[in-house]
Protein backbone atom coordinates (compact mmCIF):
# COMPACT_ATOMS: atom_id res chain seq x y z
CA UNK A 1 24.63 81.37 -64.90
CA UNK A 2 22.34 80.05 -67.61
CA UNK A 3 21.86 76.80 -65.86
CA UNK A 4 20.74 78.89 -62.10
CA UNK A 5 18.56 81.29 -63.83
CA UNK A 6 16.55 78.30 -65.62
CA UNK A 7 16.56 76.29 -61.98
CA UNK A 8 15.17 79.61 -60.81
CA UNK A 9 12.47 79.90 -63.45
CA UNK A 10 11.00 76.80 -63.22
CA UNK A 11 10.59 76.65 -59.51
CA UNK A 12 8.93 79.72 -59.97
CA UNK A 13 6.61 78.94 -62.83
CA UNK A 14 5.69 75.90 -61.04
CA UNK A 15 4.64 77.51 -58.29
CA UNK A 16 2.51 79.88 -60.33
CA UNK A 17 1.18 76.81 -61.95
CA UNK A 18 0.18 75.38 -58.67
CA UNK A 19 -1.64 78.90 -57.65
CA UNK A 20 -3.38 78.84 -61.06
CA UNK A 21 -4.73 75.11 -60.16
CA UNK A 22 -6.05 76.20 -57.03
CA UNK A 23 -7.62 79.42 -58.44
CA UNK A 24 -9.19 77.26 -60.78
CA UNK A 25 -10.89 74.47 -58.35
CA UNK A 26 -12.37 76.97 -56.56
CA UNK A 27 -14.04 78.17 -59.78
CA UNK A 28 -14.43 74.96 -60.92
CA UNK A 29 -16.50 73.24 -57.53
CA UNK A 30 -18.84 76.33 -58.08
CA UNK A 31 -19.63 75.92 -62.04
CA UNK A 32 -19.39 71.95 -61.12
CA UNK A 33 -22.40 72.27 -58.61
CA UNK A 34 -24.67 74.79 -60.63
CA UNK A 35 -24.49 72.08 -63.50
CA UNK A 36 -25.38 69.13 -60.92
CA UNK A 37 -28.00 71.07 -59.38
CA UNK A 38 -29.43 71.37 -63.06
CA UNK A 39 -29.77 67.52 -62.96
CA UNK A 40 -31.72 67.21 -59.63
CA UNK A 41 -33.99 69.71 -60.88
CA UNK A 42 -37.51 68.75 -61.77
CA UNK A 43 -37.75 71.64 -64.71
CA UNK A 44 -34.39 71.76 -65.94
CA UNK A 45 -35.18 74.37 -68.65
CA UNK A 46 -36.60 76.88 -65.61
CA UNK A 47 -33.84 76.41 -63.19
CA UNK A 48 -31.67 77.16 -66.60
CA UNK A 49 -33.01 80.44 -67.05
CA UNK A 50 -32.85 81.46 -63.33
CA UNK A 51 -29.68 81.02 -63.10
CA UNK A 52 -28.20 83.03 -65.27
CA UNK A 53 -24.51 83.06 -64.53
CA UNK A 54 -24.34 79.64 -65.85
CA UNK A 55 -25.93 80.30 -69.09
CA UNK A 56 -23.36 82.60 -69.50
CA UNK A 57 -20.50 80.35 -68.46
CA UNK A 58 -21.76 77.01 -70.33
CA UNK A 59 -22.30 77.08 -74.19
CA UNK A 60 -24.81 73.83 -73.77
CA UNK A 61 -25.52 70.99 -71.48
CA UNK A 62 -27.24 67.71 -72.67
CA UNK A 63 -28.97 65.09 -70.26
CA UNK A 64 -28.27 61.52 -71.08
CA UNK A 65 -30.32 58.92 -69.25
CA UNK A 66 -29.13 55.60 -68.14
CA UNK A 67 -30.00 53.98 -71.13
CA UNK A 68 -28.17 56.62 -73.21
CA UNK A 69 -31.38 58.60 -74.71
CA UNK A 70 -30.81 62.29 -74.52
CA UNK A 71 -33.70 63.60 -71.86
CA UNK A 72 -32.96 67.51 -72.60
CA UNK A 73 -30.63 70.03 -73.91
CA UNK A 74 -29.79 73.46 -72.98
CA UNK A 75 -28.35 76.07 -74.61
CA UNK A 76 -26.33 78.98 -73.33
CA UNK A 77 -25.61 82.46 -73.77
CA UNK A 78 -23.57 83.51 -77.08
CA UNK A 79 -19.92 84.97 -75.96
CA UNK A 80 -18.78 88.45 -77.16
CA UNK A 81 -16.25 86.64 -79.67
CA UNK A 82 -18.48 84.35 -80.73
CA UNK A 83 -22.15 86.40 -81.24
CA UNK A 84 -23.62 84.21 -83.60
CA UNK A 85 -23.43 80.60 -82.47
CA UNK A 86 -22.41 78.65 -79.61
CA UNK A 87 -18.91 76.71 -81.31
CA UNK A 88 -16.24 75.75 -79.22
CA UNK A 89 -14.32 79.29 -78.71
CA UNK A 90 -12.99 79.13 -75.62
CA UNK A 91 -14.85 76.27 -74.20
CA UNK A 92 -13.91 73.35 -73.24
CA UNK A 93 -15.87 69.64 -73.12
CA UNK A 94 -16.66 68.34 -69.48
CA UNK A 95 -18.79 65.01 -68.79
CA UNK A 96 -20.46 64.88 -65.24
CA UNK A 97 -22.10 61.71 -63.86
CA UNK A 98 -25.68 62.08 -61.92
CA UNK A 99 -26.52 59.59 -59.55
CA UNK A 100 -30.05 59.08 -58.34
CA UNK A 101 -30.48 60.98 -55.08
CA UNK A 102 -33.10 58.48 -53.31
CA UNK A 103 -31.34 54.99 -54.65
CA UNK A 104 -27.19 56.51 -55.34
CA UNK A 105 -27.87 54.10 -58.67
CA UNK A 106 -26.30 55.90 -61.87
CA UNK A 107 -29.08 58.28 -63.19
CA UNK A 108 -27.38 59.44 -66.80
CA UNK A 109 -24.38 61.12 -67.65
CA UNK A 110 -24.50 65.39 -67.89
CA UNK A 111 -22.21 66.59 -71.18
CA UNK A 112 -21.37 70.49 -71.64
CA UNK A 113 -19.40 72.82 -72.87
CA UNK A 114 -17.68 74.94 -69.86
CA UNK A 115 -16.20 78.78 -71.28
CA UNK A 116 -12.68 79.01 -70.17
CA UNK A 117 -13.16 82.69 -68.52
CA UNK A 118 -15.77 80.69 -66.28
CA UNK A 119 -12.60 78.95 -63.93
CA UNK A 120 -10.33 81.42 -65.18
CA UNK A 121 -10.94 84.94 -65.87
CA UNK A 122 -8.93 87.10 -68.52
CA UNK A 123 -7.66 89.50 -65.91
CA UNK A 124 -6.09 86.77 -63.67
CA UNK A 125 -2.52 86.85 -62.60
CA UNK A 126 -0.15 83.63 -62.07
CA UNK A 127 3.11 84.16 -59.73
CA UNK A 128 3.94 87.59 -61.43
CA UNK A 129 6.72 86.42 -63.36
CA UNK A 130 7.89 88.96 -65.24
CA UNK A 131 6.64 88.72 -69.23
CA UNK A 132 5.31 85.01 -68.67
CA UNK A 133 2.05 83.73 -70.44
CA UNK A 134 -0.58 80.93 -69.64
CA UNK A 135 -2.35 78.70 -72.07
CA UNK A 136 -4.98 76.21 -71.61
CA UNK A 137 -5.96 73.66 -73.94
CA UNK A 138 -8.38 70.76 -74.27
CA UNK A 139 -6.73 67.42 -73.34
CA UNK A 140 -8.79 65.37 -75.69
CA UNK A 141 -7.45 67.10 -78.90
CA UNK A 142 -4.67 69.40 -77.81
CA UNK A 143 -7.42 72.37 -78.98
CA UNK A 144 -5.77 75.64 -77.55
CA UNK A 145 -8.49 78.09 -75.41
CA UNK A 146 -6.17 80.89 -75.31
CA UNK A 147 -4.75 83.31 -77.85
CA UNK A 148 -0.58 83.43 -77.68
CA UNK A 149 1.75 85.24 -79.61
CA UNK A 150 3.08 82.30 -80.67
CA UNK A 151 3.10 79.07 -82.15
CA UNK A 152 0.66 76.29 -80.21
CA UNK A 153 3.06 73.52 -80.89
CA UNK A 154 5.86 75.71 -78.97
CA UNK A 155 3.94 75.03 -75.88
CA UNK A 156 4.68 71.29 -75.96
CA UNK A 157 8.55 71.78 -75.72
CA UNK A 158 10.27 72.53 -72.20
CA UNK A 159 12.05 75.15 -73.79
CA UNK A 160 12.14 77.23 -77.13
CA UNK A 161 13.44 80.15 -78.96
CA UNK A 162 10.67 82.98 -79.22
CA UNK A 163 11.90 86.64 -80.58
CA UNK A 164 15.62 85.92 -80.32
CA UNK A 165 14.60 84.81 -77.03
CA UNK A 166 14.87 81.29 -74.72
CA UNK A 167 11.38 80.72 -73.04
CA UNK A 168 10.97 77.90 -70.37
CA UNK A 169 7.57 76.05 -70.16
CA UNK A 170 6.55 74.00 -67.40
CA UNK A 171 2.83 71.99 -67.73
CA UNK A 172 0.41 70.14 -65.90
CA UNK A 173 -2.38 68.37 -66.74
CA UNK A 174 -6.15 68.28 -64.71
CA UNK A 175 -8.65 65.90 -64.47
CA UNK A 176 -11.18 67.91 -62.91
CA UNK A 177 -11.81 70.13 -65.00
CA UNK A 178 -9.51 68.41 -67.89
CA UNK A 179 -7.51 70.65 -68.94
CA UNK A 180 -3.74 70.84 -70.00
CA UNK A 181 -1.92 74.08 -68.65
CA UNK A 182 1.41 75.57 -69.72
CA UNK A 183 2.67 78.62 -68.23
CA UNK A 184 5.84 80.16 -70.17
CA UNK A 185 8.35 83.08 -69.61
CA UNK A 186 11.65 84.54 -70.91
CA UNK A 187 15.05 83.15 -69.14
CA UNK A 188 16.98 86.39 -70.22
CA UNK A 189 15.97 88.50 -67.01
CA UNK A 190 17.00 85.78 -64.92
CA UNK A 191 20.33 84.87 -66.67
CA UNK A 192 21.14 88.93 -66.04
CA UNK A 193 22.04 88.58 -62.64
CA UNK A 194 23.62 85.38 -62.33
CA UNK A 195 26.21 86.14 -65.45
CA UNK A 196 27.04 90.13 -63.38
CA UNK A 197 27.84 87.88 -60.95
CA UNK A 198 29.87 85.43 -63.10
CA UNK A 199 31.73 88.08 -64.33
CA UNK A 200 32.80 89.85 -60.97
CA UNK A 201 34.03 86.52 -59.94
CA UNK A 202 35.88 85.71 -62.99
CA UNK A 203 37.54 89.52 -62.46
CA UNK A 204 38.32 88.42 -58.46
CA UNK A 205 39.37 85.02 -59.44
CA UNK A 206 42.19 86.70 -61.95
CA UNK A 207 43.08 89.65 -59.18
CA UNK A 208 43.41 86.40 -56.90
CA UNK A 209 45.25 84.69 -59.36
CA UNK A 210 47.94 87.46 -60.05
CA UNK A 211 48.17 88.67 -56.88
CA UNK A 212 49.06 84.74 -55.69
CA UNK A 213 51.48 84.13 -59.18
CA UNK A 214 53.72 87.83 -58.05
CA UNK A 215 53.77 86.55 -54.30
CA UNK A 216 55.03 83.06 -54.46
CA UNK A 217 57.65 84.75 -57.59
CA UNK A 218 59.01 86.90 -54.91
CA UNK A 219 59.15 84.50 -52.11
CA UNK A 220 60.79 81.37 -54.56
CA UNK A 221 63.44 84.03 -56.44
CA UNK A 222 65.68 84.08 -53.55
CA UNK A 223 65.58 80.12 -52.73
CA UNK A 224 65.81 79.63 -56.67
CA UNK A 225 69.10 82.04 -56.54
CA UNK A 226 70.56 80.75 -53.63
CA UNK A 227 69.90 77.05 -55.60
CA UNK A 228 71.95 78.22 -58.36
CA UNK A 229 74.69 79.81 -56.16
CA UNK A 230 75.29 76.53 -54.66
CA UNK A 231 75.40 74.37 -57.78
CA UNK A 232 77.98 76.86 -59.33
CA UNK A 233 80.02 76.06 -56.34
CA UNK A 234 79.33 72.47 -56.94
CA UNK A 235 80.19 72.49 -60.26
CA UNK A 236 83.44 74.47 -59.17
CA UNK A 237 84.34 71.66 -56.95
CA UNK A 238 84.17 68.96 -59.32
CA UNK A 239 86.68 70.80 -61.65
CA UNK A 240 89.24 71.11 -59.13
CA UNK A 241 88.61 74.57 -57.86
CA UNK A 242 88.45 73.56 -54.02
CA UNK A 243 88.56 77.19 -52.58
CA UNK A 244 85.05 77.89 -53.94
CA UNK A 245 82.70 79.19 -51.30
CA UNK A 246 79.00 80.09 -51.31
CA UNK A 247 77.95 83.29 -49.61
CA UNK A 248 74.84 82.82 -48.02
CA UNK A 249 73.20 83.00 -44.61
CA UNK A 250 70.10 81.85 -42.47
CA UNK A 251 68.86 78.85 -40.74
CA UNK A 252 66.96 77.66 -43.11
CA UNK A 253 67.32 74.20 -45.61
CA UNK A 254 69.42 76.48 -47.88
CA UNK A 255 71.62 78.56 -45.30
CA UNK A 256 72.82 74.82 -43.41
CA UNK A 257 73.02 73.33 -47.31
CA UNK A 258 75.42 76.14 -47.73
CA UNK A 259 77.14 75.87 -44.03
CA UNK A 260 77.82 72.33 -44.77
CA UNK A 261 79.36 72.89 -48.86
CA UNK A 262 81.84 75.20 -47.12
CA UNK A 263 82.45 72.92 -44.10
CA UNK A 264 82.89 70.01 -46.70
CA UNK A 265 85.52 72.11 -48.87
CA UNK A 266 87.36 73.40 -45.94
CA UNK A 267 87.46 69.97 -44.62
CA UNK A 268 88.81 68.65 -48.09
CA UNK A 269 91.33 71.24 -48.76
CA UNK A 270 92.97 70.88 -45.07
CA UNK A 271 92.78 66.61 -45.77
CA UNK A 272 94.74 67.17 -49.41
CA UNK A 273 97.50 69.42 -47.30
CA UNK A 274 98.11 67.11 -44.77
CA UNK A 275 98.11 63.95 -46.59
CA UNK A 276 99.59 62.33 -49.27
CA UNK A 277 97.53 61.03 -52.39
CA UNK A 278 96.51 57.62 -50.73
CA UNK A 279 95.98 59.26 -47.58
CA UNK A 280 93.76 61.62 -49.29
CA UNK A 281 92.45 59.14 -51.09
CA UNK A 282 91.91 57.32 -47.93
CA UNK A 283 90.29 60.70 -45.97
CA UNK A 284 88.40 61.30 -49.16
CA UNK A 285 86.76 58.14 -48.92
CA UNK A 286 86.11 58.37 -45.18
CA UNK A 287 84.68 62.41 -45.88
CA UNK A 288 81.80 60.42 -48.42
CA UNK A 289 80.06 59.18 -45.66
CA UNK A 290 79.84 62.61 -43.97
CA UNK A 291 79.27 64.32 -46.95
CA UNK A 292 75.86 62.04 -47.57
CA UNK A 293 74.44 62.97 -44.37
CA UNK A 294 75.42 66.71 -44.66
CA UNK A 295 74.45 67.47 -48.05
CA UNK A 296 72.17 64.69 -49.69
CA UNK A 297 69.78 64.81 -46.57
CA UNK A 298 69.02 68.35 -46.64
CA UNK A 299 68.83 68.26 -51.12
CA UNK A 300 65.80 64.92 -50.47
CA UNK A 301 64.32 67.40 -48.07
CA UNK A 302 64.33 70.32 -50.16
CA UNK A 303 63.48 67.88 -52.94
CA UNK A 304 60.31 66.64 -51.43
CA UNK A 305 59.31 69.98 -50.43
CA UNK A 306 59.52 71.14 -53.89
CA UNK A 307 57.78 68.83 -55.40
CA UNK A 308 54.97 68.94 -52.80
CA UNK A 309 54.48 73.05 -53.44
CA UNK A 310 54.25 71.78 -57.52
CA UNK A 311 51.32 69.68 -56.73
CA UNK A 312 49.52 72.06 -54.83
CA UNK A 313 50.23 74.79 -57.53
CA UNK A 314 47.28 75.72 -60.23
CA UNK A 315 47.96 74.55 -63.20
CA UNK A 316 49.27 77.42 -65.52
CA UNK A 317 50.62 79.16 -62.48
CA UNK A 318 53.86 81.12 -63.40
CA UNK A 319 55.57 79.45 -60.42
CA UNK A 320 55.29 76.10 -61.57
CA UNK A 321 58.31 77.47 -63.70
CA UNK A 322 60.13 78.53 -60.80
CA UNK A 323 59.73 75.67 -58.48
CA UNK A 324 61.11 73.29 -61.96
CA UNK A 325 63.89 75.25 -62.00
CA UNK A 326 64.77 74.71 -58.52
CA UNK A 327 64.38 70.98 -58.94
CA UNK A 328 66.57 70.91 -61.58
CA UNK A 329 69.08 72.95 -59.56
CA UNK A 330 69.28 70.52 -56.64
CA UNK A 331 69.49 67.67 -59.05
CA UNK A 332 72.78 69.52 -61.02
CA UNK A 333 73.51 69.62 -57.24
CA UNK A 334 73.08 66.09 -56.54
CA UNK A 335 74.53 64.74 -59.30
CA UNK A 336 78.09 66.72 -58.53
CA UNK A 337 77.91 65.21 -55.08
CA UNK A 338 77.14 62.19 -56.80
CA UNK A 339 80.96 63.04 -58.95
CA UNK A 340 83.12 64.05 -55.96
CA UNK A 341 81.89 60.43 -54.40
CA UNK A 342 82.87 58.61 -57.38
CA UNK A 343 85.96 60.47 -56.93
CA UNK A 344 86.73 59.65 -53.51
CA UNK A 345 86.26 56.03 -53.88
CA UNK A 346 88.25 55.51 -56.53
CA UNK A 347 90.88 54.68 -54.68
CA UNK A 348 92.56 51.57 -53.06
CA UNK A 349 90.29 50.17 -50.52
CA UNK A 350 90.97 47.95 -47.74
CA UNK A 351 88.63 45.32 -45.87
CA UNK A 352 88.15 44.61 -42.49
CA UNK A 353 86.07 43.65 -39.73
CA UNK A 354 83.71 45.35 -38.89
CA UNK A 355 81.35 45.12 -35.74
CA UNK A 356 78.29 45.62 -37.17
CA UNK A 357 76.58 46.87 -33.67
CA UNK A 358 79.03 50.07 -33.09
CA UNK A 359 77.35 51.49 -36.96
CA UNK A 360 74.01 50.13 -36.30
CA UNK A 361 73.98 51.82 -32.69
């Protein structure tokens, strides 16, 4: 939120800055001409006191020739805040070069003191961003021409603390006129909106978040009970308990996992009746093969699934729980299959031929 609202603010103070400049060359081209027209004049010192607006915007101008002797000085008009001299104040130093307006060859070099409120006026606005404040100051020795609340140096930082608040500067320096500019405001009304909307999101994201946890806990419960169910059954088997059934229906993973544990201990209680302990043995040994297909297949199936649903899963999600305890179900599950197929081949085995075509086929 912080980070937007600053983005924000400088885009927008930069843009202020940049309608600032351009009320200020306007200004500037004006106050820039009166002074040249002072140079081309053949009584300086006349054309100074008809034209008054510049006497009132320029504390002095001085005239140096070519050869650097000082041809004529004028002074202005003393400002309000400054009644009894003509000191910098809230002026700042320009130097203008005159040409010769018959030959173009360099004619001297015009010096003077330009008021600030000449190029930009008290009562201007910059961008209305809310609470900012412009300074100006003099480029050659970082002199400011504006009264701030604050600290001058504060002005030279990109951002700073002011009345327990952050302010953002941006700058730019002119050439003509030279002058440095820094325009400043508050972040705090522009973090205000970004962080309400932080905070609604954070409040969706948890609704989101609980809403998703409580939905894949009811839809994983039954698969994680019908898991357990069948490795009770398992675990039945391998002690001896053949007639152990599991109750369960549907055509999913679990309901033909289930189909084919019953199959498998109907199968082997009808072989152990029938035969006699090799035979058994014997049937046993032929049932492993069957009882790979039928049950292992479907547990990697289920496995893989599994673990694909725990890598999509946030992490801290309450089903991450769940879907480990299903694992760990269908390898209890897996390694009793793993038991009754040591079991079964236990026994006495006999070698033959085999044509390796008729399994391959």
């Amino acid at each position: 939120a912080e980070r937007s609202a600053e983005s924000i603010l400088r885009d927008r103070l930069d843009a202020s800055l940049r309608q600032v400049i351009s009320d200020i060359s306007g200004r500037w081209i004006a106050v820039r001409s009166s002074l040249l027209d002072l140079a081309d004049a053949a009584e300086p010192q006349t054309a100074w006191e008809v034209e008054s607006p510049l006497r009132a915007n320029v504390t002095s101008v001085v005239f140096t020739d070519a050869e650097g002797v000082p041809r004529w000085r004028l002074l202005g008009e003393p400002s309000v805040s400054d009644p009894e001299g003509f000191g910098p104040g809230p002026a700042f130093p320009v130097s203008l070069p005159v040409y010769d307006a018959m030959s173009g060859t360099p004619a001297g070099v015009m010096e003077a003191r330009v008021r600030l409120a000449a190029i930009l006026p008290p009562t201007a606005t910059w961008g209305g961003v809310a609470g900012s404040l412009l300074s100006a100051f003099d480029p050659a020795t970082g002199t400011p021409l504006r009264t701030t609340p604050f600290d001058p140096a504060l002005w030279d930082q990109n951002r700073f603390t002011y009345g327990e608040e952050d302010w953002i500067t941006e700058r730019i320096e002119l050439r003509d006129p030279p002058l440095r500019l820094a325009l400043s405001a508050p972040l705090t009304p522009f973090v205000a909106p970004f962080s309400e909307a932080a905070r609604q999101n954070l409040l969706l994201l948890i609704v989101v978040v609980l809403v998703g946890t409580t939905l894949a806990t009811l839809m994983s419960w039954p698969v994680t009970r019908s898991l357990a169910s069948l490795a009770a059954a398992a675990d039945a088997v391998t002690e001896g308990r053949l007639e152990a059934k599991v109750d369960l229906e549907g055509s999913d993973e679990v309901g033909r996992l289930a189909r084919a544990f019953n199959a498998m201990t109907d199968s082997l209680n009808d072989t152990l009746r029938r035969l006699s302990q090799q035979e058994a043995l014997a049937s046993v040994g032929e049932f492993a093969a069957g009882l790979a297909h039928e049950i292992r297949n479907p547990l990697t199936s289920m496995r893989v699934d599994l673990q694909r649903v725990e890598e999509e899963l946030p992490a801290g999600s309450e089903a991450l729980s769940l879907v480990g305890d299903m694992l760990q179900q269908i390898d209890r599950l897996d390694r009793s299959m793993t038991g009754a197929l040591r079991l079964a081949r236990s026994g006495q085995i006999e070698r033959a031929a085999v044509d390796l075509r008729q399994p391959l086929q």
